[in-house]
C-alpha atoms as a PDB file:
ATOM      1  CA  UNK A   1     -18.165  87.396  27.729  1.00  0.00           C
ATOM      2  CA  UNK A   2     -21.046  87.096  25.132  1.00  0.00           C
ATOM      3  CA  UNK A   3     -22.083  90.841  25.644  1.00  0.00           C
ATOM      4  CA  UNK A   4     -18.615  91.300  24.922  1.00  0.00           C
ATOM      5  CA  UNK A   5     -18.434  89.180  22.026  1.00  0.00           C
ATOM      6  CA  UNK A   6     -21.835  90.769  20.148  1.00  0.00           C
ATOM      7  CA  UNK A   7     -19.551  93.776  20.431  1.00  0.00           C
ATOM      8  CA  UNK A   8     -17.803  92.773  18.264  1.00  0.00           C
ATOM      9  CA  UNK A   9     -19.922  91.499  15.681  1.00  0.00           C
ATOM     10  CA  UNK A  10     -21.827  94.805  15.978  1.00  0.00           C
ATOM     11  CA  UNK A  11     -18.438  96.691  15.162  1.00  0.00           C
ATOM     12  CA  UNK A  12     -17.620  94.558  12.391  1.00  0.00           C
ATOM     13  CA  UNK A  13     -20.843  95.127  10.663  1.00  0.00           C
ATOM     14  CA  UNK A  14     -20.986  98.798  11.275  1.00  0.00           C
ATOM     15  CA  UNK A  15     -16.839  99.289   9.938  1.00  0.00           C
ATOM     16  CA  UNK A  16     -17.695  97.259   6.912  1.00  0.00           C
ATOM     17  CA  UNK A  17     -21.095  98.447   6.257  1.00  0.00           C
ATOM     18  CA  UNK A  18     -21.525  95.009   5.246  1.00  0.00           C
ATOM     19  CA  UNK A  19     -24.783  93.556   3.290  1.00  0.00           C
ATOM     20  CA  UNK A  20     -24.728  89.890   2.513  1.00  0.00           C
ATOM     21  CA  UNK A  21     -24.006  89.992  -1.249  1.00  0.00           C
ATOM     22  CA  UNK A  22     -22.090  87.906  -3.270  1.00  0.00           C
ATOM     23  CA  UNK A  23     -18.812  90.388  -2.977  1.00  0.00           C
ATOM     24  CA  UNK A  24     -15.519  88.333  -1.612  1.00  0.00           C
ATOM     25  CA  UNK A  25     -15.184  91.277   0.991  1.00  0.00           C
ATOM     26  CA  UNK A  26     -18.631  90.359   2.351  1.00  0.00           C
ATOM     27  CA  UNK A  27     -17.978  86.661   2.282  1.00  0.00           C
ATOM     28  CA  UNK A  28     -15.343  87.344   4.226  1.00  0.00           C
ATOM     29  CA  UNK A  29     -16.795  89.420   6.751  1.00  0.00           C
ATOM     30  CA  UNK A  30     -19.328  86.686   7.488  1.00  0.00           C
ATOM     31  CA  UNK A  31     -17.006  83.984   7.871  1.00  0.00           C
ATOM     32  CA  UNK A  32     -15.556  86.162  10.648  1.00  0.00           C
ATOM     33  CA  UNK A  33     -18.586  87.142  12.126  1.00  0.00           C
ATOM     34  CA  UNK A  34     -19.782  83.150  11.638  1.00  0.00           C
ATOM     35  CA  UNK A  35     -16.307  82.109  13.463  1.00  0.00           C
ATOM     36  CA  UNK A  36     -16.644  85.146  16.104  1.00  0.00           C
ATOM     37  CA  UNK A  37     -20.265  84.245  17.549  1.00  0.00           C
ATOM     38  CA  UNK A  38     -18.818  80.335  17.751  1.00  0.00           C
ATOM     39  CA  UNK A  39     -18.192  80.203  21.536  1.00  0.00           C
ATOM     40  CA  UNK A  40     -22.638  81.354  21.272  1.00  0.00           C
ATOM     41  CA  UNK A  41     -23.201  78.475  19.551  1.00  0.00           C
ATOM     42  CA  UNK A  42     -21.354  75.807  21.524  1.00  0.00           C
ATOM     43  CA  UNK A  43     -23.016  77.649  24.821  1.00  0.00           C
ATOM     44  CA  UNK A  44     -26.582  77.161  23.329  1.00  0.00           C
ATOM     45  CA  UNK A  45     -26.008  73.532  22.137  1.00  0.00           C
ATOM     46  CA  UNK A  46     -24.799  72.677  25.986  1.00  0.00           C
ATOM     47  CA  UNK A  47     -27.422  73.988  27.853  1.00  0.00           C
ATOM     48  CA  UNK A  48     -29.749  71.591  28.624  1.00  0.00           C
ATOM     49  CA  UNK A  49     -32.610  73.299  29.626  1.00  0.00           C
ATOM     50  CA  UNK A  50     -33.041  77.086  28.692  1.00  0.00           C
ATOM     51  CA  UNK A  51     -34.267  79.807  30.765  1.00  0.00           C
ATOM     52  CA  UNK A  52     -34.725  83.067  29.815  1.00  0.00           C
ATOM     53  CA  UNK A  53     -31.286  84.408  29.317  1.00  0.00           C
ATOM     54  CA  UNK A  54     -30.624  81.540  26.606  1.00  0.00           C
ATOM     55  CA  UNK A  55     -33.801  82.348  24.560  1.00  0.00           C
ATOM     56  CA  UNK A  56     -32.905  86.487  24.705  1.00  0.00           C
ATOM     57  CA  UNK A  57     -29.082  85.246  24.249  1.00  0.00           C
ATOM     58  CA  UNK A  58     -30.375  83.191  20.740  1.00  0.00           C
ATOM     59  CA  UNK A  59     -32.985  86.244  20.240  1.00  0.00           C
ATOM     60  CA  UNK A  60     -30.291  88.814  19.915  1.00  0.00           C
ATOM     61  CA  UNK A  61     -27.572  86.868  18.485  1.00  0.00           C
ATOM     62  CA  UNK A  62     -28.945  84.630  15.500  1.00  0.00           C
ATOM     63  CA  UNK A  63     -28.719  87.274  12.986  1.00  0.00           C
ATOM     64  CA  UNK A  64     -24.814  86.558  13.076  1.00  0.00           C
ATOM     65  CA  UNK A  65     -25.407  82.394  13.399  1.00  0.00           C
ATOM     66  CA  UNK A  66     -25.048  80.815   9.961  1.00  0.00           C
ATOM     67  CA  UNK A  67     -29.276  80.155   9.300  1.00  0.00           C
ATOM     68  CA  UNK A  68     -28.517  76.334   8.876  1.00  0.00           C
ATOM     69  CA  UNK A  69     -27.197  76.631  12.878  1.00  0.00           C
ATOM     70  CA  UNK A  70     -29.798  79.080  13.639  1.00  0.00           C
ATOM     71  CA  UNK A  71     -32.588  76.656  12.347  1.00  0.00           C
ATOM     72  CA  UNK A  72     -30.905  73.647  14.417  1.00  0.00           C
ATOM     73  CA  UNK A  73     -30.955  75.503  17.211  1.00  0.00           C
ATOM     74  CA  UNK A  74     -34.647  76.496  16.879  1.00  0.00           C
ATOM     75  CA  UNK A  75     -35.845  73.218  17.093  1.00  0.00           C
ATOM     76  CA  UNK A  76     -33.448  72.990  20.380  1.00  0.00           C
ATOM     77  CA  UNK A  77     -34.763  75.913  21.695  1.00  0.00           C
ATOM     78  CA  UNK A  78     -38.549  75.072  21.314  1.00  0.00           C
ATOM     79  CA  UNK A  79     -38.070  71.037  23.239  1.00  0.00           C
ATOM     80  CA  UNK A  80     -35.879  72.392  25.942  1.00  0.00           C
ATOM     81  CA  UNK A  81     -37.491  75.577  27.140  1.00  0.00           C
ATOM     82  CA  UNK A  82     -39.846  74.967  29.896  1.00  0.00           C
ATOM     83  CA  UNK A  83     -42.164  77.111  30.735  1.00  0.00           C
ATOM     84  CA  UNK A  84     -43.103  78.139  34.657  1.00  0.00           C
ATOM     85  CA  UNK A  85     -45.759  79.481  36.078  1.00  0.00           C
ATOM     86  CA  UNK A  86     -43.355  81.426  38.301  1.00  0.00           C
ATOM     87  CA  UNK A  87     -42.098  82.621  34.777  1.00  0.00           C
ATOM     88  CA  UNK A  88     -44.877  84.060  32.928  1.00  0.00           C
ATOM     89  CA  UNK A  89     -42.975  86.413  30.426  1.00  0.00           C
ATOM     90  CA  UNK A  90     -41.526  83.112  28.981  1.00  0.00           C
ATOM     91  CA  UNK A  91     -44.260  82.826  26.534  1.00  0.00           C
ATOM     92  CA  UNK A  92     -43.957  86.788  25.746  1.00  0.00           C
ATOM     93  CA  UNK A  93     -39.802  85.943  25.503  1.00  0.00           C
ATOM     94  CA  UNK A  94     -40.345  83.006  22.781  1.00  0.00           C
ATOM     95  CA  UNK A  95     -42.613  84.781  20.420  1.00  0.00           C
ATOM     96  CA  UNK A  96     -39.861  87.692  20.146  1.00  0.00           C
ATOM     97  CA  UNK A  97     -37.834  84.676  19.366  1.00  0.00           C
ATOM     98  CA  UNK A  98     -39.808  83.684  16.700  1.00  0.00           C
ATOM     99  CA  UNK A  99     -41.147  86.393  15.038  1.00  0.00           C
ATOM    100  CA  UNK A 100     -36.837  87.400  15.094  1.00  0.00           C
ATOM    101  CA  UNK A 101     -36.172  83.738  13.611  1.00  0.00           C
ATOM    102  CA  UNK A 102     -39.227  84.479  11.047  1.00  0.00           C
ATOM    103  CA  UNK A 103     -36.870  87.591   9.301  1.00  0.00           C
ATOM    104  CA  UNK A 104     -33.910  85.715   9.593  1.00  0.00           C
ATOM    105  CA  UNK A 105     -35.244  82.815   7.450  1.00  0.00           C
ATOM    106  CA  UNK A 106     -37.072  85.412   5.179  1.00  0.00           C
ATOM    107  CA  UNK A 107     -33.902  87.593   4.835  1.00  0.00           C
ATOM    108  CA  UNK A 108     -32.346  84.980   3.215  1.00  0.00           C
ATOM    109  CA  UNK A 109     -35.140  83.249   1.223  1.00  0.00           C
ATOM    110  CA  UNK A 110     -35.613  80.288   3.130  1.00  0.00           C
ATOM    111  CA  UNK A 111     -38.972  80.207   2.815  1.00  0.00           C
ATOM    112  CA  UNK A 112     -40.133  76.667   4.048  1.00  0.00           C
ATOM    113  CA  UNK A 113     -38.523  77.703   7.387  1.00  0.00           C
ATOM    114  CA  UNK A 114     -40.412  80.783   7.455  1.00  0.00           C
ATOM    115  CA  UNK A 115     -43.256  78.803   7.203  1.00  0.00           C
ATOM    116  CA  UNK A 116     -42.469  76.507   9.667  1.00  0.00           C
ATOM    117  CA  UNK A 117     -41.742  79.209  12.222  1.00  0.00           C
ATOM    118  CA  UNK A 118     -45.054  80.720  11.081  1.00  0.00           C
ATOM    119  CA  UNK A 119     -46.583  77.312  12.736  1.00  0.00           C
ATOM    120  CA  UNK A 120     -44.643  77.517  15.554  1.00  0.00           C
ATOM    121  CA  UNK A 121     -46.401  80.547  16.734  1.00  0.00           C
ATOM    122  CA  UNK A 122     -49.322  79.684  15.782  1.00  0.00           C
ATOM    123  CA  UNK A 123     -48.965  76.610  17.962  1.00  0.00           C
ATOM    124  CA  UNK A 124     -47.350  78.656  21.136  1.00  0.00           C
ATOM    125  CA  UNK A 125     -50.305  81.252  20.297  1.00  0.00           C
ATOM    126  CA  UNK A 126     -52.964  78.388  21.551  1.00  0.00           C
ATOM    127  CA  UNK A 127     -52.016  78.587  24.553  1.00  0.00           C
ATOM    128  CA  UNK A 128     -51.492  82.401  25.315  1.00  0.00           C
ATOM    129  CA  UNK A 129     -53.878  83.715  23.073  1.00  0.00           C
ATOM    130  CA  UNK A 130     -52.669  87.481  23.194  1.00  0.00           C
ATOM    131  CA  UNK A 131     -54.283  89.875  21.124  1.00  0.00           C
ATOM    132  CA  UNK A 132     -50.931  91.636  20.293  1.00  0.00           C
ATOM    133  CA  UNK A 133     -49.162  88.046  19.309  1.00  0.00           C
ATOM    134  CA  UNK A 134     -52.419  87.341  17.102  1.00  0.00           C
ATOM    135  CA  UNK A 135     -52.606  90.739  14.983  1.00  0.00           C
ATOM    136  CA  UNK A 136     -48.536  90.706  14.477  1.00  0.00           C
ATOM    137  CA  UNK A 137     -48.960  87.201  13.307  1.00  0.00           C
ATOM    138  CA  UNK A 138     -51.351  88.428  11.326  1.00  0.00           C
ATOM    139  CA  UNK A 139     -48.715  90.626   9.939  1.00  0.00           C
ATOM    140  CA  UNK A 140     -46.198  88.320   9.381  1.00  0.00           C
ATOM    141  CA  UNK A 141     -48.322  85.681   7.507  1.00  0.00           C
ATOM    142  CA  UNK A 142     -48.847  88.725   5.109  1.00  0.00           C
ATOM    143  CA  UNK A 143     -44.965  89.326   5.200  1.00  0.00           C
ATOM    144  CA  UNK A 144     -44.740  85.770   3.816  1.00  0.00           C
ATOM    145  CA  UNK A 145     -46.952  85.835   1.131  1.00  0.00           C
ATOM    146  CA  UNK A 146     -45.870  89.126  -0.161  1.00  0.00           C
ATOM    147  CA  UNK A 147     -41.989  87.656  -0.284  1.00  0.00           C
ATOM    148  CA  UNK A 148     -43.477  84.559  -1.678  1.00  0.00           C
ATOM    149  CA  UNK A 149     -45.474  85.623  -4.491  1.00  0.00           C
ATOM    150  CA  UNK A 150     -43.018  88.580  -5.393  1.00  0.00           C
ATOM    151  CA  UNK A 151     -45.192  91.041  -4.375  1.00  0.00           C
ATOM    152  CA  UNK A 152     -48.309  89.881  -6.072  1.00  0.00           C
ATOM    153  CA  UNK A 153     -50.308  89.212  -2.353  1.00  0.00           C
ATOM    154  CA  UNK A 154     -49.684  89.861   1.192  1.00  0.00           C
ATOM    155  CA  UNK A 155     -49.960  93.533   1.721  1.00  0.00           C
ATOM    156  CA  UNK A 156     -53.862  93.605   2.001  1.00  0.00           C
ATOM    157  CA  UNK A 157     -52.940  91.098   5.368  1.00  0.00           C
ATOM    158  CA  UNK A 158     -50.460  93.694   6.441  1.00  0.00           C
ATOM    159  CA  UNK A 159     -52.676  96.665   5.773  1.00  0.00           C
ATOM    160  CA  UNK A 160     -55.718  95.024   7.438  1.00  0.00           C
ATOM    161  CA  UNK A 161     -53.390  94.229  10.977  1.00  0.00           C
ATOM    162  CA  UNK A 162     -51.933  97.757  10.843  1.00  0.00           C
ATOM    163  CA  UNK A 163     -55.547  99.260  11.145  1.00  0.00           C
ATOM    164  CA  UNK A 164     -56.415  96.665  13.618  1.00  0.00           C
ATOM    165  CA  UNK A 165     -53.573  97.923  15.511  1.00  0.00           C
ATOM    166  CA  UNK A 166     -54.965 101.483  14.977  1.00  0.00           C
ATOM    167  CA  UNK A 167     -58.193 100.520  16.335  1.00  0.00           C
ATOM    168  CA  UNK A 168     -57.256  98.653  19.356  1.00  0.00           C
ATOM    169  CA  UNK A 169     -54.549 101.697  19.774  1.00  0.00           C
ATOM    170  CA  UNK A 170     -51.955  99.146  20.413  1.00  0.00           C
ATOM    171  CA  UNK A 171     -49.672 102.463  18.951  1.00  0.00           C
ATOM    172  CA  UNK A 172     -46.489 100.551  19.530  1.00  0.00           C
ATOM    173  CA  UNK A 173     -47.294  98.034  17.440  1.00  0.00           C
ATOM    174  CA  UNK A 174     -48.942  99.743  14.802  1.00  0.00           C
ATOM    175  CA  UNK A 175     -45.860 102.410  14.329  1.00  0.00           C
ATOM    176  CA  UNK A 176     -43.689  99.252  13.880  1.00  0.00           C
ATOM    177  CA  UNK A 177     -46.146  97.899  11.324  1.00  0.00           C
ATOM    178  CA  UNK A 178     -45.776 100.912   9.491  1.00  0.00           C
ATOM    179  CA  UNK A 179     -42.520 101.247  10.020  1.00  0.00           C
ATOM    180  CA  UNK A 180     -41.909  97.968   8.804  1.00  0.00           C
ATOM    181  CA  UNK A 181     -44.122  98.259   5.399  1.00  0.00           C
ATOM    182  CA  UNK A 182     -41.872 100.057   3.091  1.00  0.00           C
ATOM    183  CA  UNK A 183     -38.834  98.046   4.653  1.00  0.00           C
ATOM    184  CA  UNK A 184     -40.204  94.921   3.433  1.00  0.00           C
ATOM    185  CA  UNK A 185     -41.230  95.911   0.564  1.00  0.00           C
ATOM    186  CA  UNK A 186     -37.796  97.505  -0.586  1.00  0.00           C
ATOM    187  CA  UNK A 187     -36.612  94.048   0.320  1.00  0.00           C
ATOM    188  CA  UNK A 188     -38.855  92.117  -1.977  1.00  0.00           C
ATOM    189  CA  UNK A 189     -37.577  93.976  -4.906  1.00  0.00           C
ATOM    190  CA  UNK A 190     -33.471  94.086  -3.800  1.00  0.00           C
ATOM    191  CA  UNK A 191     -32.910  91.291  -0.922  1.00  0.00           C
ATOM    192  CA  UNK A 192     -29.108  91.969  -0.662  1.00  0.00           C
ATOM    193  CA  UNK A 193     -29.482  95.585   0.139  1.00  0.00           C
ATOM    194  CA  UNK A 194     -32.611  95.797   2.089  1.00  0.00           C
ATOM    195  CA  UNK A 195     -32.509  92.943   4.585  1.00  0.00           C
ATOM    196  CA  UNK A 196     -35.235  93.614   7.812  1.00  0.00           C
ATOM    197  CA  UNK A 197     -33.845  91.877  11.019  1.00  0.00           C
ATOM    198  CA  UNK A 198     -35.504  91.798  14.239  1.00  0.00           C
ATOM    199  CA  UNK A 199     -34.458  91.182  17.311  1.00  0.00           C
END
C-alpha cells in the first residue's frame, strides 16, 4: 500500500516535471502530492515504537511530507526508535535519515532545522563513532555554511572531506561528494531549480 502510494508521487513528479516554484501549476502539484502521501503520515504518527521499516518508510518518503510535518515527525522519530543490539544497522538506518532530513530542510531554506539536524548526528555520532558518518558530516557542516553565507564559506569543509574520502579510499563516498559539489552549488545560486534530495 505505501510502495504503491510513492508510486504515485514518483509519477506525478516525473509527468509534471515539477520544481517547487512559486507557479500555480506547481502549487498545485504539491498539494496533491501533500494530500497523496497523507495515509504516510497518519501511519508514522501511530506507530508507537519504530523499527526499521518506519525509519526507511520516513527516509524515502519525506521529500513529499510538507517540511513543517516532516520536522514533527523527526523529533517523533528520534524518542521512539529504540535501538537493539540484535539490530545493529539501526544506527547506520538513522543517519541516512538524517543526513536525508538535512537536504530537505536545506532545500527549502530552513536553516535553523538544518542546524538542528546537524546536532542530531553529531549526538547519534557519539555513540557509533564511524569514520564514514564523521567525514560526511564533515561534508554536510560545509553544505551548511556554504547555503548560509551565500557561498562566501563552506566549500574548503567540503573539499577537505572529499580528499579525506580519497585517502581513506572510501570511493563510494567520495564519488558522491563529488558528485554532490556542483549540485549544491547550482542550488545556492537558483534554489527553485536545483533542489539536492537524498534519500
Amino acid at each position: 500500500h505505501y510502495l504503491a502510494i510513492l508510486y504515485r508521487v514518483q509519477r506525478l513528479i516525473l509527468q509534471a516535471g515539477a520544481h517547487p516554484n512559486e507557479s500555480p501549476k506547481t502549487k498545485d502539484l504539491f498539494k496533491e502530492i501533500h494530500t497523496t502521501t497523507r495515509p504516510i503520515v497518519s501511519y508514522l504518527y501511530n506507530i508507537e515504537n519504530w523499527s526499521a521499516f518506519e525509519i526507511l518508510l520516513f527516509s524515502v518518503s519525506h521529500f513529499a511530507i510538507p517540511t513543517e510535518t516532516v520536522h514533527q515527525l523527526e523529533q517523533i522519530a528520534i524518542k521512539r526508535t529504540t535501538i537493539s543490539k540484535t539490530f545493529p544497522m539501526m544506527p547506520q538506518i538513522q543517519f541516512s535519515l538524517l543526513f536525508g532530513l538535512f537536504s530537505t530542510y536545506i532545500n527549502f531554506r530552513h536553516m535553523d532545522w538544518a542546524k538542528e539536524t546537524l546536532d542530531q548526528i553529531e549526538a547519534l555520532f557519539k555513540q557509533s563513532e564511524d569514520a564514514g558518518v564523521a567525514i560526511m558530516l564533515r561534508f554536510y557542516h560545509g553544505w551548511y555554511d556554504y547555503i548560509q553565507s551565500k557561498g562566501q564559506s563552506g566549500i574548503d569543509k567540503m573539499q577537505d572531506s572529499l580528499s579525506i574520502a580519497h585517502i581513506l579510499k572510501l570511493t563510494k563516498t567520495a564519488e558522491r561528494m563529488s558528485n554532490m559539489i556542483p549540485l549544491i552549488k547550482k542550488n545556492q545560486q537558483e534554489p527553485a531549480k536545483a533542489m539536492i534530495f537524498v534519500l
